[in-house]
Protein backbone atom coordinates (compact mmCIF):
# COMPACT_ATOMS: atom_id res chain seq x y z
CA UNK A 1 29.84 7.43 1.26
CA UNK A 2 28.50 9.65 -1.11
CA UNK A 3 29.43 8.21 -4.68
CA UNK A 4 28.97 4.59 -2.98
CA UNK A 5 25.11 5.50 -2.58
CA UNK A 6 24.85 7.12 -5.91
CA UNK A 7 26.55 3.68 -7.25
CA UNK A 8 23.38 1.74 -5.64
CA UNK A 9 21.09 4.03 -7.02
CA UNK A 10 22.63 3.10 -10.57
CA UNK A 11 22.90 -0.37 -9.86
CA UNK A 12 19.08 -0.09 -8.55
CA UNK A 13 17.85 1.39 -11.57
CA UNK A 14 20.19 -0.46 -14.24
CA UNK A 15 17.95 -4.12 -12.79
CA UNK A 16 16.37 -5.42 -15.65
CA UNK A 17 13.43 -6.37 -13.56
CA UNK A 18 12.74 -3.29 -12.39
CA UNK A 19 12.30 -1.21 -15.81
CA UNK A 20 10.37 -4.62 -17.33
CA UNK A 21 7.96 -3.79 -13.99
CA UNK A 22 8.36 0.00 -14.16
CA UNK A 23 7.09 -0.58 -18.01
CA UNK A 24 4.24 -2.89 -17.66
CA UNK A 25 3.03 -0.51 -14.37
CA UNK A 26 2.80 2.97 -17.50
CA UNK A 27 1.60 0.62 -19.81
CA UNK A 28 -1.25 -0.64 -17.44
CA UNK A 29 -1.91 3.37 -16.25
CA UNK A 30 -1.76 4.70 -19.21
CA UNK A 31 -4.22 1.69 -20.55
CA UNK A 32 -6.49 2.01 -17.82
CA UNK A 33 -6.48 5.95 -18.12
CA UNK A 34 -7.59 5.29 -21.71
CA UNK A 35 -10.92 3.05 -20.81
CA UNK A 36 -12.14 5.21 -18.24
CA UNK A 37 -11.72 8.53 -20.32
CA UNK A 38 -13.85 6.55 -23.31
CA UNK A 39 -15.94 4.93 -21.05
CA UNK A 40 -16.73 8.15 -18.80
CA UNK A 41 -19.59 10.29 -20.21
CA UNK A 42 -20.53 13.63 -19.14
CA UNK A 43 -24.71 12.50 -19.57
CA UNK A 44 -26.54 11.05 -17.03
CA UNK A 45 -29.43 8.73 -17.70
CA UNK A 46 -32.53 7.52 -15.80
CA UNK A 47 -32.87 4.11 -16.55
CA UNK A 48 -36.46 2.63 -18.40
CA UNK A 49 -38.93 0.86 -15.44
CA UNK A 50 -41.25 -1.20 -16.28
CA UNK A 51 -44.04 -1.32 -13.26
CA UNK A 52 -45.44 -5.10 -13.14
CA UNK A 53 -48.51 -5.29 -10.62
CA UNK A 54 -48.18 -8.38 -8.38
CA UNK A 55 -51.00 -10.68 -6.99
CA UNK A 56 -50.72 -8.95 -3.69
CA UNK A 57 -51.21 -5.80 -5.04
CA UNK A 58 -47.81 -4.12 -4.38
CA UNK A 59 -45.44 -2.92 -7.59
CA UNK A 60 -42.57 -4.33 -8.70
CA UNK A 61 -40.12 -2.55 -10.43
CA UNK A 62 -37.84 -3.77 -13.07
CA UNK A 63 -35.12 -2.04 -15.54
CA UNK A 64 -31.58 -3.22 -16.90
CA UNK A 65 -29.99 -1.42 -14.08
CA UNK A 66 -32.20 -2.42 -10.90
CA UNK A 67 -34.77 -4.20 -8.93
CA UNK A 68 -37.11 -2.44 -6.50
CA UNK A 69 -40.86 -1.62 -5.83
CA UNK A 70 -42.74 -1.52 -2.78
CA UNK A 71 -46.54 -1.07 -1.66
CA UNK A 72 -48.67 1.73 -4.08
CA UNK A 73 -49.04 4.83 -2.18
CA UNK A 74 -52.99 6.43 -2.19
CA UNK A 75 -53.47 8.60 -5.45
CA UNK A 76 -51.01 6.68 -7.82
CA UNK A 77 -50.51 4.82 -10.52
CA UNK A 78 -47.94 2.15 -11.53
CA UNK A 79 -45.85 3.66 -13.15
CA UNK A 80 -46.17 6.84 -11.15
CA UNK A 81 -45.18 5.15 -8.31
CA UNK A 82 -42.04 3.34 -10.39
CA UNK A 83 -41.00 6.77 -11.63
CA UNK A 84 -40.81 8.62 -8.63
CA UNK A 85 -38.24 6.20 -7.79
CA UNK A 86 -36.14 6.33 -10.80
CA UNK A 87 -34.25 9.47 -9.92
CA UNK A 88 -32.31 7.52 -7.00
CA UNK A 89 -31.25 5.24 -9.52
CA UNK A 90 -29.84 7.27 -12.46
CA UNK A 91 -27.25 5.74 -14.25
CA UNK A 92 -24.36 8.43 -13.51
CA UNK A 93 -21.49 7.54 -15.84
CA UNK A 94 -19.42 10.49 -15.08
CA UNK A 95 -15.48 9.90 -13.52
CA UNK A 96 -15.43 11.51 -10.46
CA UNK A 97 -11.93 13.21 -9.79
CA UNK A 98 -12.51 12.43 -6.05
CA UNK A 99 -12.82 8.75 -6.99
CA UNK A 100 -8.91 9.06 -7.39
CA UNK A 101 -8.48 8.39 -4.01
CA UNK A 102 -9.55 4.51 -4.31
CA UNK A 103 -7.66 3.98 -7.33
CA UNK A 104 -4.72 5.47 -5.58
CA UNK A 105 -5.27 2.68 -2.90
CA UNK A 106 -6.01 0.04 -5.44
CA UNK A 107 -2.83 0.83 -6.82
CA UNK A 108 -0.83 1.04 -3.76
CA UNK A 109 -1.32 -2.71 -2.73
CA UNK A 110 0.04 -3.86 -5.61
CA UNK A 111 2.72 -1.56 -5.63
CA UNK A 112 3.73 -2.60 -1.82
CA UNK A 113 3.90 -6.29 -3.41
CA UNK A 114 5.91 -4.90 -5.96
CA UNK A 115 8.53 -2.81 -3.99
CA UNK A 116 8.78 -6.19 -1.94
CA UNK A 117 9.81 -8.05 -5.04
CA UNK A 118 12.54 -5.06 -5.95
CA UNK A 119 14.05 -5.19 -2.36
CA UNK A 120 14.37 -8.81 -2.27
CA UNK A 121 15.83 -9.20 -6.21
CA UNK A 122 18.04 -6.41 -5.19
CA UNK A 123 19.21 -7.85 -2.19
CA UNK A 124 19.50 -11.40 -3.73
CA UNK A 125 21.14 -11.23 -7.14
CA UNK A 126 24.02 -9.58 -5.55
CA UNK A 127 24.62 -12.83 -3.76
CA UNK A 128 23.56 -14.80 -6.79
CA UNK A 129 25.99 -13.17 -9.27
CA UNK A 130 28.65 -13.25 -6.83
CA UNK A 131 28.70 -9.41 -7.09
CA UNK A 132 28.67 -9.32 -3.59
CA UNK A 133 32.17 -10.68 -3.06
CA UNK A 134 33.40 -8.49 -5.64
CA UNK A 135 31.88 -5.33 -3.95
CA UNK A 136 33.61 -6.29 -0.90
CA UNK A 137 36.92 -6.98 -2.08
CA UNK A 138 36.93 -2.70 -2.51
CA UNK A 139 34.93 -1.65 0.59
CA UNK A 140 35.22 -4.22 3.01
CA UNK A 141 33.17 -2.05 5.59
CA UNK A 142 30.42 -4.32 5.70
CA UNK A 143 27.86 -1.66 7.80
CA UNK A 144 28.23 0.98 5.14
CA UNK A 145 27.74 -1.43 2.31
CA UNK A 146 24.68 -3.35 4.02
CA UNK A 147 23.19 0.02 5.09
CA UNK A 148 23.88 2.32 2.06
CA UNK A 149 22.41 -0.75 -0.40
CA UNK A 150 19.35 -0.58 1.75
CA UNK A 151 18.93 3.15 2.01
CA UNK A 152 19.14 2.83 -1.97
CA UNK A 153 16.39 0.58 -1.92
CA UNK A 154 14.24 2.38 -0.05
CA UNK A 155 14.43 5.75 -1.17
CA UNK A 156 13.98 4.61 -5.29
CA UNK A 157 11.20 2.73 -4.28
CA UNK A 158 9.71 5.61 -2.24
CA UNK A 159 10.15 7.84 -5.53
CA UNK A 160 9.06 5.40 -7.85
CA UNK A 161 5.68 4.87 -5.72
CA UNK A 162 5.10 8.46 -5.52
CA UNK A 163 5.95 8.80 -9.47
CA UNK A 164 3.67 5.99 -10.18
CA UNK A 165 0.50 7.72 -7.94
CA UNK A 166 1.18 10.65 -9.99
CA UNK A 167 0.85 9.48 -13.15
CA UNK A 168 -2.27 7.69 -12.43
CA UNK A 169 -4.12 10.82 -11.39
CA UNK A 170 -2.49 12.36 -14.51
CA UNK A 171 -4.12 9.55 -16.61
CA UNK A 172 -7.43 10.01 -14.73
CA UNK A 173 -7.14 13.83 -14.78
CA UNK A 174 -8.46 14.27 -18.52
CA UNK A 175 -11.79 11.94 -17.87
CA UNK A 176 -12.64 13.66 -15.03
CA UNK A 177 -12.37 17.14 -16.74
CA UNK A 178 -13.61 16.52 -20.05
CA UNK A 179 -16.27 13.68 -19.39
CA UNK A 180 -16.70 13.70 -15.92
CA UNK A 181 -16.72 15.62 -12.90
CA UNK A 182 -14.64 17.30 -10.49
CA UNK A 183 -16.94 18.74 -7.88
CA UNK A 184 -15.82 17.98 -4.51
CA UNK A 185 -11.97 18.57 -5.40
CA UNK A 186 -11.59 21.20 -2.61
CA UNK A 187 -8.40 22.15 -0.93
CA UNK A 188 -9.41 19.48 1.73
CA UNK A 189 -9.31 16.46 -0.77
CA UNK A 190 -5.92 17.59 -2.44
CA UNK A 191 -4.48 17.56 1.22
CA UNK A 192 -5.78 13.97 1.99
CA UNK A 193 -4.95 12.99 -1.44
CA UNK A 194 -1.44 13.87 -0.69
CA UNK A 195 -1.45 11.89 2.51
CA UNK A 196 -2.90 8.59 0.46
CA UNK A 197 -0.07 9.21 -1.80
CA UNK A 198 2.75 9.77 0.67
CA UNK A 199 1.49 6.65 3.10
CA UNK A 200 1.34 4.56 -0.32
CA UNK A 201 5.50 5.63 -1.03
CA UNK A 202 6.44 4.73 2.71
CA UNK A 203 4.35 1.91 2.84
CA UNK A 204 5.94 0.71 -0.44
CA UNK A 205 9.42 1.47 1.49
CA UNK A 206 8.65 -0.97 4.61
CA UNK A 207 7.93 -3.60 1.92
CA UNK A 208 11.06 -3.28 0.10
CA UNK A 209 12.99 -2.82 3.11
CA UNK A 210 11.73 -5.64 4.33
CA UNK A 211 12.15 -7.75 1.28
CA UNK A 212 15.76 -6.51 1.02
CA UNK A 213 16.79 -7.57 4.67
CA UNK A 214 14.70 -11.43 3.70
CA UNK A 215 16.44 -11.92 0.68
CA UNK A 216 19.97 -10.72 2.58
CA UNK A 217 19.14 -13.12 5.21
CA UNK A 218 18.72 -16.19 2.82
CA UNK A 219 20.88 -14.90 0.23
CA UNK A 220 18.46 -15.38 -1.94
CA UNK A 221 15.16 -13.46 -3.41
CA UNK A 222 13.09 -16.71 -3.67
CA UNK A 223 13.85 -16.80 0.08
CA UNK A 224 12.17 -13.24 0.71
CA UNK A 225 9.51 -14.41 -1.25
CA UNK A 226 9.06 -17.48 0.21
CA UNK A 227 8.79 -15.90 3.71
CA UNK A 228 7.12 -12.99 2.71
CA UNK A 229 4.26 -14.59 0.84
CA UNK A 230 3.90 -17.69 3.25
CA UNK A 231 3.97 -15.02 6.38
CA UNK A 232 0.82 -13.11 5.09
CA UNK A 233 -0.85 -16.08 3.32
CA UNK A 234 -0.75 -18.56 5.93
CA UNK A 235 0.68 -17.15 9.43
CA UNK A 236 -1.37 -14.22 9.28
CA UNK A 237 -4.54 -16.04 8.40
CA UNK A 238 -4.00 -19.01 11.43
CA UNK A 239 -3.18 -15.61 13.95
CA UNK A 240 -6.64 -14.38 12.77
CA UNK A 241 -8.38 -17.68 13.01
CA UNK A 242 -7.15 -18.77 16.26
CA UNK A 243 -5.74 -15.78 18.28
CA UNK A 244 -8.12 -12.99 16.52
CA UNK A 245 -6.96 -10.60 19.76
CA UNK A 246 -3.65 -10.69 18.31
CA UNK A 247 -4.55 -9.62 14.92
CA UNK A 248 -3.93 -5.78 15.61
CA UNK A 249 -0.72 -6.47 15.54
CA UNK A 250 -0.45 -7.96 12.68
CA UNK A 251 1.82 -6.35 9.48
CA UNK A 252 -0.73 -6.89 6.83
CA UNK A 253 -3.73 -5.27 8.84
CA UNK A 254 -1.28 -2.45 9.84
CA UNK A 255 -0.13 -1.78 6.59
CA UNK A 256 -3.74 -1.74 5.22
CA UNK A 257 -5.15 0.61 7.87
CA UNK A 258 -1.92 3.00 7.76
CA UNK A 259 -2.29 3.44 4.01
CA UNK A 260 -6.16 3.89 4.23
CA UNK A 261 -5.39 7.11 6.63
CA UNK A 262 -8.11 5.30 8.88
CA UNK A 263 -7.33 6.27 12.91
CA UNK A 264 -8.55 4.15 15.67
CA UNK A 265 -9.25 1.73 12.82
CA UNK A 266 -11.16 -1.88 14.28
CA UNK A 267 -8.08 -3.46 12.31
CA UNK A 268 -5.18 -2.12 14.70
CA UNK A 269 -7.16 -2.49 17.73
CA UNK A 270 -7.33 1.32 17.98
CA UNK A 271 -4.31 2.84 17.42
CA UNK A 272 -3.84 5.90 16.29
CA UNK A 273 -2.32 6.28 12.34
CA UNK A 274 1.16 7.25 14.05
CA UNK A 275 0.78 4.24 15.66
CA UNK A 276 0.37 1.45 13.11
CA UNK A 277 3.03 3.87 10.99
CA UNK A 278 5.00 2.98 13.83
CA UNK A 279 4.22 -0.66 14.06
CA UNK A 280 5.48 -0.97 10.17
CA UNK A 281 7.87 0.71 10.49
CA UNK A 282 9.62 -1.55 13.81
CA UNK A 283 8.98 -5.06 11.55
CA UNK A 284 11.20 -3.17 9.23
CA UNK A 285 13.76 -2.45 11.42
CA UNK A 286 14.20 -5.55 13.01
CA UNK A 287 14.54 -7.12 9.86
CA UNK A 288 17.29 -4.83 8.48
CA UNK A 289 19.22 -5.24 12.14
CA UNK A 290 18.84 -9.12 11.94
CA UNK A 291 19.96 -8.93 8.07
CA UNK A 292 22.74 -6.70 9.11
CA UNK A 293 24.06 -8.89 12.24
CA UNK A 294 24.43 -12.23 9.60
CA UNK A 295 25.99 -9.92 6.86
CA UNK A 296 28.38 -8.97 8.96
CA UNK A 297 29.61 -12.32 10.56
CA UNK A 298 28.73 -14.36 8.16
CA UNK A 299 31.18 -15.55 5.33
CA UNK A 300 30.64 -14.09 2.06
CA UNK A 301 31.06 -17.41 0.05
């Protein structure tokens, strides 16, 4: 059982689609890590106001940055007034290090679509090169091959979200020490930045898991797709629109509220983060089951 798994695990990470996306993902970090370090600047700057007097007597005031204004109190002037209201408006161009935590989200949902798109070409171009039938000429156990391909699946896309999460706050780490700021970084954000980071990886799993056991099912990964995309595009969108009591149930608001970290969240009707982890989770695991039932009565041709 052992070498068969670490044969997956080869045969996961020898996909030419997956190092073209692991590629483009480090390019786009490392890119992205590179605009926000030049971009970042350790200054902050109170924007110019210009104080314009209006018929009515009230101020408004006007700069590149913002709008506002508001009745004259007794004693000032214009611009007095305009100035004293600056200071809520500086122009703070400074990277926050415990801004990480939204790009860390931002990341994660594509990363889910992409761990989706792994499980279901992994699943599929075994069928579509007919390296299926070959596998199973050697190990005709059909469980252990359906099960071990899976676990594969999930566990390098677990690791390869996690990797991913990492480098991003790597390529983020430099603007927020040299030309930024990292006040607020206490021992309390690293441990909810590690939760953000470990829902993101098993979030990512459920989506390849689930696009593996699609793709399985129709023998094909345009099949997965084709489910997958048309499920939270157009099924989930009609549930919302007509049955909006139902939508708690719902993957895509489960997914998004278990990856947020956000308990008794309005999008789960309540339930509690081990709950909607939960909820995942079991659309997971009926899919594998119901791929694993046809794999092993169907025919292989």
């Amino acid at each position: 059982m052992t070498a068969l798994f670490a044969v997956e695990i080869r045969r996961f990470l020898a996909r030419r689609l997956m190092r073209v996306l692991a590629l483009l993902i480090v390019a786009g970090i490392l890119v992205a890590g590179t605009i926000v370090f030049f971009r970042s600047s350790k200054t902050q700057t109170t924007p110019e106001v210009r104080a314009v007097v209006l018929e009515d007597g009230s101020v408004s005031c006007l700069s590149e940055d913002f709008g506002g204004g508001g009745s004259i109190p007794r004693g000032q002037t214009p611009e007095e007034f305009c100035e004293s209201l600056t200071p809520t408006f500086q122009n703070d161009r400074r990277f926050h290090l415990t801004s990480l935590r939204e790009a860390w989200l931002g990341l994660g949902a594509n990363l889910i679509i992409v761990a989706w798109l792994l499980g279901a070409s992994f699943a599929g171009a075994e069928w579509h090169t007919g390296a299926m039938t070959t596998l199973l000429t050697w190990e005709p156990r059909r469980t252990r091959v359906f099960f071990l391909k899976l676990a594969a699946c999930v566990v390098m896309v677990y690791l390869g979200a996690i990797f991913f999460e990492l480098l991003l706050g790597g390529a983020l780490l430099p603007a927020a020490i040299f030309r930024g700021s990292t006040a607020g970084a206490d021992a309390e954000w690293l441990r909810d930045s590690a939760g953000v980071i470990a829902r993101v990886g098993l979030a990512c799993s459920v989506g390849g898991a689930i696009g593996f056991s699609l793709a399985s099912l129709g023998r094909n990964t345009a099949a997965s797709l084709g489910i997958g995309f048309g499920y939270l595009l157009v099924v989930e969108n009609l549930i919302r629109g007509l049955r909006p009591q139902w939508a708690g149930w719902l993957l895509g608001d489960n997914v998004a509220a278990f990856v947020e970290g956000s308990p008794e969240s309005v999008l789960t009707a309540g339930r509690s983060l081990a709950e909607t982890g939960l909820t995942i989770g079991s659309y997971a695991a009926v899919a594998a089951i119901l791929a694993w039932m046809f794999f092993r009565q169907r025919d292989v041709t």
